[in-house]
C-alpha atoms as a PDB file:
ATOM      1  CA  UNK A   1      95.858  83.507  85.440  1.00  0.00           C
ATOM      2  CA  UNK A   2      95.523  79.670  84.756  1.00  0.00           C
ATOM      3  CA  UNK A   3      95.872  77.544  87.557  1.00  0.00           C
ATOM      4  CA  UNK A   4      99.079  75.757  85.504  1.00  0.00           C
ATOM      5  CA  UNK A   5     100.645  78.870  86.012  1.00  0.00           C
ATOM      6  CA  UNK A   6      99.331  79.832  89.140  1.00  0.00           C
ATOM      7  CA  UNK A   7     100.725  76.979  90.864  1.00  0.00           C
ATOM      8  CA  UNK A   8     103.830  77.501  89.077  1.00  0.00           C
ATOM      9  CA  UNK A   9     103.854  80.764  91.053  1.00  0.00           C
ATOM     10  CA  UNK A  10     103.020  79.631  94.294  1.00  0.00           C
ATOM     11  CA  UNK A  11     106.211  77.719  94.457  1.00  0.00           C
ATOM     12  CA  UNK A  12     108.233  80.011  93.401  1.00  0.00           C
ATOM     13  CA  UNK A  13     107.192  81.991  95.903  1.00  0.00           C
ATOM     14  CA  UNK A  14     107.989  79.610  98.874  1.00  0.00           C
ATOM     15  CA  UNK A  15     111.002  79.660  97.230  1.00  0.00           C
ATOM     16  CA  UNK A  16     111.151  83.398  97.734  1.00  0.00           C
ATOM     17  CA  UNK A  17     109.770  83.659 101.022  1.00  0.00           C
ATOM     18  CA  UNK A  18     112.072  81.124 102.857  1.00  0.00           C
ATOM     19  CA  UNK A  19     115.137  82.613 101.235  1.00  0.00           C
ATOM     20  CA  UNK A  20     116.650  84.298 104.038  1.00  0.00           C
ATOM     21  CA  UNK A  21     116.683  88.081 103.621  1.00  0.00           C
ATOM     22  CA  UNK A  22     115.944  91.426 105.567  1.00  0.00           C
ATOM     23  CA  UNK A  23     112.327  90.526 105.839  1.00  0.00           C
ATOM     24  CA  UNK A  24     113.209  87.252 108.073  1.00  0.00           C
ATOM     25  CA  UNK A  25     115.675  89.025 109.706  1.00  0.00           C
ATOM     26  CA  UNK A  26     112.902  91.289 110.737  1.00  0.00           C
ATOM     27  CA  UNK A  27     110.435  88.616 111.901  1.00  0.00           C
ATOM     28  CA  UNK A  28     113.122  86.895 113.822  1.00  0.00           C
ATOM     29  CA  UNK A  29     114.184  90.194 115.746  1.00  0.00           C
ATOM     30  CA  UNK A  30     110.479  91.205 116.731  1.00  0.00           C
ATOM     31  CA  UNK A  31     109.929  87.574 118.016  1.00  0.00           C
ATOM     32  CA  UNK A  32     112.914  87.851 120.141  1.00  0.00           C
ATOM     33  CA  UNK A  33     112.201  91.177 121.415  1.00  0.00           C
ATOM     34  CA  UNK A  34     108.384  91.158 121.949  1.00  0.00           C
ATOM     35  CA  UNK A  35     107.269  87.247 121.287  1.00  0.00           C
ATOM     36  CA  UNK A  36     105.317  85.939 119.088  1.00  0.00           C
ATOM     37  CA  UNK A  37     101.358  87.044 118.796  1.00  0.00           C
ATOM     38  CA  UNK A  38     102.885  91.178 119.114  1.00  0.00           C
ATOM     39  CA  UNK A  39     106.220  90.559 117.310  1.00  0.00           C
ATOM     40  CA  UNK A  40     103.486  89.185 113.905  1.00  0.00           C
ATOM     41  CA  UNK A  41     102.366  92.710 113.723  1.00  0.00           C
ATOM     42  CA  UNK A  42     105.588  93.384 112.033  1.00  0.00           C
ATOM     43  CA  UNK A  43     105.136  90.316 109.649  1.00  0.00           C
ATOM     44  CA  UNK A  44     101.672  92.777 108.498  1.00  0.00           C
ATOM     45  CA  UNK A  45     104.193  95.558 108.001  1.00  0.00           C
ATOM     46  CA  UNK A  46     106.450  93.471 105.224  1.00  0.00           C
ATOM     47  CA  UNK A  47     103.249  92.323 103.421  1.00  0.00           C
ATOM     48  CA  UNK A  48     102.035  95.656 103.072  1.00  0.00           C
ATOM     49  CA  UNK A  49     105.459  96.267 101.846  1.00  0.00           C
ATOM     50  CA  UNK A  50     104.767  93.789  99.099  1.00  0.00           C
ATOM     51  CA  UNK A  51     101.804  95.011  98.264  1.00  0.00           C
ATOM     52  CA  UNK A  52     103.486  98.419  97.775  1.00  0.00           C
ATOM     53  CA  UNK A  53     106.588  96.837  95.850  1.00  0.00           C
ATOM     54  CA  UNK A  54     103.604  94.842  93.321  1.00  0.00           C
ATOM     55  CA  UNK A  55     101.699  98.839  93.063  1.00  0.00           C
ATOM     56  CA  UNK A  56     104.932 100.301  91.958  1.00  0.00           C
ATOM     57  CA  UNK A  57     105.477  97.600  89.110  1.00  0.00           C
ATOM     58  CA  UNK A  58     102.425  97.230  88.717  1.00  0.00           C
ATOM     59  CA  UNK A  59     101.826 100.774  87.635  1.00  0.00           C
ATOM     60  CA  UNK A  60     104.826 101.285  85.613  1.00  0.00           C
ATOM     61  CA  UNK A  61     107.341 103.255  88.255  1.00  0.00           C
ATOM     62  CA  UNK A  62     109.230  99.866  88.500  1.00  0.00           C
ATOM     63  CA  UNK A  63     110.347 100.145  85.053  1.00  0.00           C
ATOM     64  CA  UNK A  64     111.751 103.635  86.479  1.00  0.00           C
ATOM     65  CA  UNK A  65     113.722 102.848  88.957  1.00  0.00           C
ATOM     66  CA  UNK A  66     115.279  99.479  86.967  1.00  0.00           C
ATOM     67  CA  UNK A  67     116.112 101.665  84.234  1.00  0.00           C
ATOM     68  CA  UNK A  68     116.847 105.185  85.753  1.00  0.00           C
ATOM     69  CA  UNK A  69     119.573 105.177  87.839  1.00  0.00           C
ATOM     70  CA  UNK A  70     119.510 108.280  89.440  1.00  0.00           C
ATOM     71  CA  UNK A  71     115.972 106.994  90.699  1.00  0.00           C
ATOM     72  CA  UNK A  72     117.720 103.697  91.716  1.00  0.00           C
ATOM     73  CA  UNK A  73     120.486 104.913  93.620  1.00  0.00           C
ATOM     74  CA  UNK A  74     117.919 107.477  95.573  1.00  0.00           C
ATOM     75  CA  UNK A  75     115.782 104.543  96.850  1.00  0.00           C
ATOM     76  CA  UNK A  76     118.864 101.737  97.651  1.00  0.00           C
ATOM     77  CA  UNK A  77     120.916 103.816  99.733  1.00  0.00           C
ATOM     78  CA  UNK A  78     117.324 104.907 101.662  1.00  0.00           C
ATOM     79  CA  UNK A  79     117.086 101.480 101.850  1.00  0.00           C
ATOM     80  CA  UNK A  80     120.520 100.909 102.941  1.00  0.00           C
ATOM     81  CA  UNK A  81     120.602 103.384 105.659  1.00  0.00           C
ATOM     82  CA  UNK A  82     117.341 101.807 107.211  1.00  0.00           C
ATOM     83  CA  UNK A  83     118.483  98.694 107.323  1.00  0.00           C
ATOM     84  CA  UNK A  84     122.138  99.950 108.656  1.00  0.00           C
ATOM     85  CA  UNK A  85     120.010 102.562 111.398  1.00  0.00           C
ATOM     86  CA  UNK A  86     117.779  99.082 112.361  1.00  0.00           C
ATOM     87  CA  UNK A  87     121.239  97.074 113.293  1.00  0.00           C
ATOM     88  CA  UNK A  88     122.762  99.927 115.380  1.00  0.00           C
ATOM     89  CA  UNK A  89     119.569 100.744 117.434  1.00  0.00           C
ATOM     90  CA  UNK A  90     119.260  96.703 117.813  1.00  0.00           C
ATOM     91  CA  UNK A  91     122.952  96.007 118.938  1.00  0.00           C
ATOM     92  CA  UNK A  92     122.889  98.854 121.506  1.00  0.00           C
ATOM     93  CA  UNK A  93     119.626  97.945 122.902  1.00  0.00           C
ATOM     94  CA  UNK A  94     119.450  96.818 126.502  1.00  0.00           C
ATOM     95  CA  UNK A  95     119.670  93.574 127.430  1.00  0.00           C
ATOM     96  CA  UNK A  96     116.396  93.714 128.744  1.00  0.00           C
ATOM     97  CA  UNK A  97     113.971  90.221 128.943  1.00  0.00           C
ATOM     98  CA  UNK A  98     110.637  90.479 126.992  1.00  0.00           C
ATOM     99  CA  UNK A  99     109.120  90.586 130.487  1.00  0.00           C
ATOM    100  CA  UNK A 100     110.435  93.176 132.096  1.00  0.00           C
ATOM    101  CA  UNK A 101     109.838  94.904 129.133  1.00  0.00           C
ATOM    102  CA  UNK A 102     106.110  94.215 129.520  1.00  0.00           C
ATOM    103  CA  UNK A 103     105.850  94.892 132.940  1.00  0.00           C
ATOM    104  CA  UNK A 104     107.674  98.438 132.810  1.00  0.00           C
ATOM    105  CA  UNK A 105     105.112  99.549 129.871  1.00  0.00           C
ATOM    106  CA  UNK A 106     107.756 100.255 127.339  1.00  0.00           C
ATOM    107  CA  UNK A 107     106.937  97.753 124.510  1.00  0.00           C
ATOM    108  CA  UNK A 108     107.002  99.018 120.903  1.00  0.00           C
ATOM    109  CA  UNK A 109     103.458 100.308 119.699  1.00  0.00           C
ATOM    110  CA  UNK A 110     101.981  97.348 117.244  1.00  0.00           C
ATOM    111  CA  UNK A 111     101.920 100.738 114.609  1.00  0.00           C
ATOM    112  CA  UNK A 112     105.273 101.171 115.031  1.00  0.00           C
ATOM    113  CA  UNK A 113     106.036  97.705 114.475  1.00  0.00           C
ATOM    114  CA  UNK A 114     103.890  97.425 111.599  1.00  0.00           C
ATOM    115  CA  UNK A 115     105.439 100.801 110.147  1.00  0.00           C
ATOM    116  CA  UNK A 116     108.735  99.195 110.627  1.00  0.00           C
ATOM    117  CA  UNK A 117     108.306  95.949 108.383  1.00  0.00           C
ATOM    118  CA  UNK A 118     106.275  98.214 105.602  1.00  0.00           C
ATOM    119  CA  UNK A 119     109.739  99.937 105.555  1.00  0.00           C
ATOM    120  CA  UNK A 120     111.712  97.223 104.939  1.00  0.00           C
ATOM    121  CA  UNK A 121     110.039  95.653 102.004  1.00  0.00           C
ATOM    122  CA  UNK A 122     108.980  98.669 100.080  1.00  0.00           C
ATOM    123  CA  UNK A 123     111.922 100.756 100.593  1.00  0.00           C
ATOM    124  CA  UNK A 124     113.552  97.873  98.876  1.00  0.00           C
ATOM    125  CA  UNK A 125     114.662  98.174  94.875  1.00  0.00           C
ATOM    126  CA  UNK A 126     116.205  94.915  95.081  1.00  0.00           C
ATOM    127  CA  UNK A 127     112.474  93.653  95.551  1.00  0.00           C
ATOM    128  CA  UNK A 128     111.103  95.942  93.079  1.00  0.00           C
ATOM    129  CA  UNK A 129     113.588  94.776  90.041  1.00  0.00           C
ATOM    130  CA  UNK A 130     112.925  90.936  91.009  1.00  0.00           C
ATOM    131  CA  UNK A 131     109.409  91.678  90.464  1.00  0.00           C
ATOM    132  CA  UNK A 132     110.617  92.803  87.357  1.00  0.00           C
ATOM    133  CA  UNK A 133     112.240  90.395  86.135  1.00  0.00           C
ATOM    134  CA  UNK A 134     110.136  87.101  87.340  1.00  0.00           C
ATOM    135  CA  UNK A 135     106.268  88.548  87.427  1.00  0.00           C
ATOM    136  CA  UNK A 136     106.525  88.753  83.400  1.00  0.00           C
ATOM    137  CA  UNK A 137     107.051  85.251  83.413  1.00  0.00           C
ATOM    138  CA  UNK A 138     103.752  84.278  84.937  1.00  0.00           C
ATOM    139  CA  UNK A 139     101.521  87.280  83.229  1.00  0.00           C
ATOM    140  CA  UNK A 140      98.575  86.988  80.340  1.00  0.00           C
ATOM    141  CA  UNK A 141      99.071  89.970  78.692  1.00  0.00           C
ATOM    142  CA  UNK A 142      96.012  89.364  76.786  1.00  0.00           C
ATOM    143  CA  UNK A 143      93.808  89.471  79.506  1.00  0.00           C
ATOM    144  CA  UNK A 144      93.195  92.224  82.041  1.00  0.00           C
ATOM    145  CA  UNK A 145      96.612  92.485  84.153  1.00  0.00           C
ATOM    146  CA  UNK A 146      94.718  94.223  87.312  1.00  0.00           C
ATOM    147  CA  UNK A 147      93.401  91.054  88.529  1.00  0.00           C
ATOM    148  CA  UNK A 148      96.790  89.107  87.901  1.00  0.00           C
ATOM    149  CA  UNK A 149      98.523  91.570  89.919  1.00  0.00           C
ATOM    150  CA  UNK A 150      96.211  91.123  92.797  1.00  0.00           C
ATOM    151  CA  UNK A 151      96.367  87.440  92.651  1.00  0.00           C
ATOM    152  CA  UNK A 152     100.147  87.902  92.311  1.00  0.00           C
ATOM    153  CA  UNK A 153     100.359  89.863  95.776  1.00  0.00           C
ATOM    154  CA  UNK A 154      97.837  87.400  97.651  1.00  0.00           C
ATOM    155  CA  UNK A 155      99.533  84.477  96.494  1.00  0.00           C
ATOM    156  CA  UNK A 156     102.899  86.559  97.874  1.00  0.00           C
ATOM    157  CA  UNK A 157     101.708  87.397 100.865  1.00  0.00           C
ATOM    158  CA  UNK A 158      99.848  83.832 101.700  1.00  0.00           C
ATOM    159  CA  UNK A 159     103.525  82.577 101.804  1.00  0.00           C
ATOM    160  CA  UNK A 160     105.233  85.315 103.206  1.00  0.00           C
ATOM    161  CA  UNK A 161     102.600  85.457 106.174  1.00  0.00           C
ATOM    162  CA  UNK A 162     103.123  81.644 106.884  1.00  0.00           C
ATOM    163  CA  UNK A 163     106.882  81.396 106.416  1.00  0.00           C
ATOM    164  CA  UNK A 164     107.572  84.738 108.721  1.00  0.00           C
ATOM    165  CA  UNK A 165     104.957  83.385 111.278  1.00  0.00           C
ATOM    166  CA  UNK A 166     107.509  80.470 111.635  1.00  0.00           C
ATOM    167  CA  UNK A 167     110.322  82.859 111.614  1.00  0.00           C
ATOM    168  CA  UNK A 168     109.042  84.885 114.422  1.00  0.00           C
ATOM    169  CA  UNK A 169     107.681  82.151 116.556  1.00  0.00           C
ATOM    170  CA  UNK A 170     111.335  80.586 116.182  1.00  0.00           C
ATOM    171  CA  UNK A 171     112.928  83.672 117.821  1.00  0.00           C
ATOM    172  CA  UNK A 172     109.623  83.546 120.486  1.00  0.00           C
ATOM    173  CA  UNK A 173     110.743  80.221 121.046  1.00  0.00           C
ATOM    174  CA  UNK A 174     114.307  81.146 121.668  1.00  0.00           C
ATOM    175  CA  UNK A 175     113.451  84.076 123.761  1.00  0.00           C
ATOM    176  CA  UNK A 176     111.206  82.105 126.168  1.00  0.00           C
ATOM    177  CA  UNK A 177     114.433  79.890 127.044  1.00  0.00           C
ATOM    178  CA  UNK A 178     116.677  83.119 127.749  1.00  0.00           C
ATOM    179  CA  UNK A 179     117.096  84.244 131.110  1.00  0.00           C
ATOM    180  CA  UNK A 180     120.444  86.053 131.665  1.00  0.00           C
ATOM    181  CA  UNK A 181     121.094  89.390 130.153  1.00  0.00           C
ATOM    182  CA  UNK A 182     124.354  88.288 128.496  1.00  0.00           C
ATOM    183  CA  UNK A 183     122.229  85.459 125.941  1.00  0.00           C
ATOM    184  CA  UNK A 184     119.859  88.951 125.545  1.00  0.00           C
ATOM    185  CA  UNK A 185     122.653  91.347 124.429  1.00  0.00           C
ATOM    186  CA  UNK A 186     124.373  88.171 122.183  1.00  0.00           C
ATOM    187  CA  UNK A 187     121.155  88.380 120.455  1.00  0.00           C
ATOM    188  CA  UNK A 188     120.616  91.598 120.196  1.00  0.00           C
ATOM    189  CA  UNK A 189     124.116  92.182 118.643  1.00  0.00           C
ATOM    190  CA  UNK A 190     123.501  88.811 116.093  1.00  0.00           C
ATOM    191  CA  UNK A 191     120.400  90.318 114.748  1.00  0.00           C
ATOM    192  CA  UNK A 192     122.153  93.899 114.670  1.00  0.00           C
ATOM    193  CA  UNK A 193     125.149  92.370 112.798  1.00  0.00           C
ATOM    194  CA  UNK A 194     122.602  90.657 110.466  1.00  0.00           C
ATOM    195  CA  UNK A 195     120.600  93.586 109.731  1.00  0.00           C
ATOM    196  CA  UNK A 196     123.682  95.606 109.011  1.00  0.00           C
ATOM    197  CA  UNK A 197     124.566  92.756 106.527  1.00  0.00           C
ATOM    198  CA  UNK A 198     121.733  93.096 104.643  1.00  0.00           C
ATOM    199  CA  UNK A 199     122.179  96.906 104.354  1.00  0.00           C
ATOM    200  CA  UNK A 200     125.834  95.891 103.001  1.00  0.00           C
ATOM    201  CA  UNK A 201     124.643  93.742 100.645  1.00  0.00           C
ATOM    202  CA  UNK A 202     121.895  96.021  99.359  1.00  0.00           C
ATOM    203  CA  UNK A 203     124.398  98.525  98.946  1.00  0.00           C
ATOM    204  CA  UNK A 204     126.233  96.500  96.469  1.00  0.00           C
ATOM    205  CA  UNK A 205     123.200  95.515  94.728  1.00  0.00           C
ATOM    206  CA  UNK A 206     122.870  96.241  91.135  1.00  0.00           C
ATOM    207  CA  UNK A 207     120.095  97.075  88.892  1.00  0.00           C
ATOM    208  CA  UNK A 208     120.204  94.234  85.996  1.00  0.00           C
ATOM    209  CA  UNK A 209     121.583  95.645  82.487  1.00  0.00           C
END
């Protein structure tokens, strides 16, 4: 990839990476709930999500699910009732400070976390037909498109992993000022709502033609 084009990419993918979505959500709801250097671990989670989204168009099985729409269908609404199952279990959780939760033992396991942002972003064919449709732009198809891809993902995850580090120490931020159990649960419902959202909106996504 020549660096005219490369840097071409890299701001479209600031562009990409700020744009609020169910990724940020994400960031911002582990930094409330667990602050900021254990709530990242779910930041690793939606770039290996990205990585997984670049593998699948990568290898061809994008062009499957953006033209088949039984294949389509199968992984949106998986990807709809994730994101709907993540705002329910956030809304009802207890209104329970970060450090309570630390000194009781019952954070979230930093694999769980991690397994929960992979989720996200690679149960996602919203992602998977944007690749689609912008990666073409910025490709050599006369030379090798292996090495592209890779320096498609790093340069995708380079921004992703700075922009969600500011989501999530935002929320961190936020948390650390919260002491009563009502600004907890207002929270807790807000990113609940908002995660719900984005399940909505998935679920009236569209595959393009």
């Amino acid at each position: 990839m020549e660096l005219a084009t490369w840097l071409a990419f890299f701001a479209a993918c600031w562009a990409i990476s700020v744009s609020p979505g169910a990724g940020a959500v994400a960031a911002m709801s582990a930094g409330l709930n667990h602050g900021f250097r254990r709530g990242y671990f779910t930041v690793f989670g939606l770039i290996l999500g990205i990585w997984t989204q670049v593998l699948i168009v990568g290898v061809g099985l994008g062009a499957v699910v953006a033209t088949s729409e039984s294949a389509f269908l199968v992984i949106k609404w998986l990807g709809v009732a994730y994101l709907v199952w993540l705002g329910i279990a956030q809304w009802r959780a207890p209104p329970t400070p970060m450090v309570a939760l630390a000194d009781e033992g019952l954070r979230v396991s930093r694999r769980s976390m991690v397994l929960r942002g992979w989720m996200i972003n690679s149960v996602n064919p919203k992602g998977t037909v944007f690749l689609l449709a912008v990666v073409p732009q910025f490709l050599n198809l006369a030379q090798p498109l292996a090495p592209q891809y890779l320096v498609i993902a790093a340069t995708l995850s380079f921004t992703d992993l700075v922009v969600m580090a500011g989501y999530t120490l935002l929320a961190a931020r936020v948390l650390g000022a919260l002491k009563s159990s009502a600004h907890i649960r207002l929270l807790n419902r807000t990113f609940g709502s908002l995660f719900v959202l984005a399940g909505t909106l998935l679920a009236f996504f569209k595959r393009a033609g």
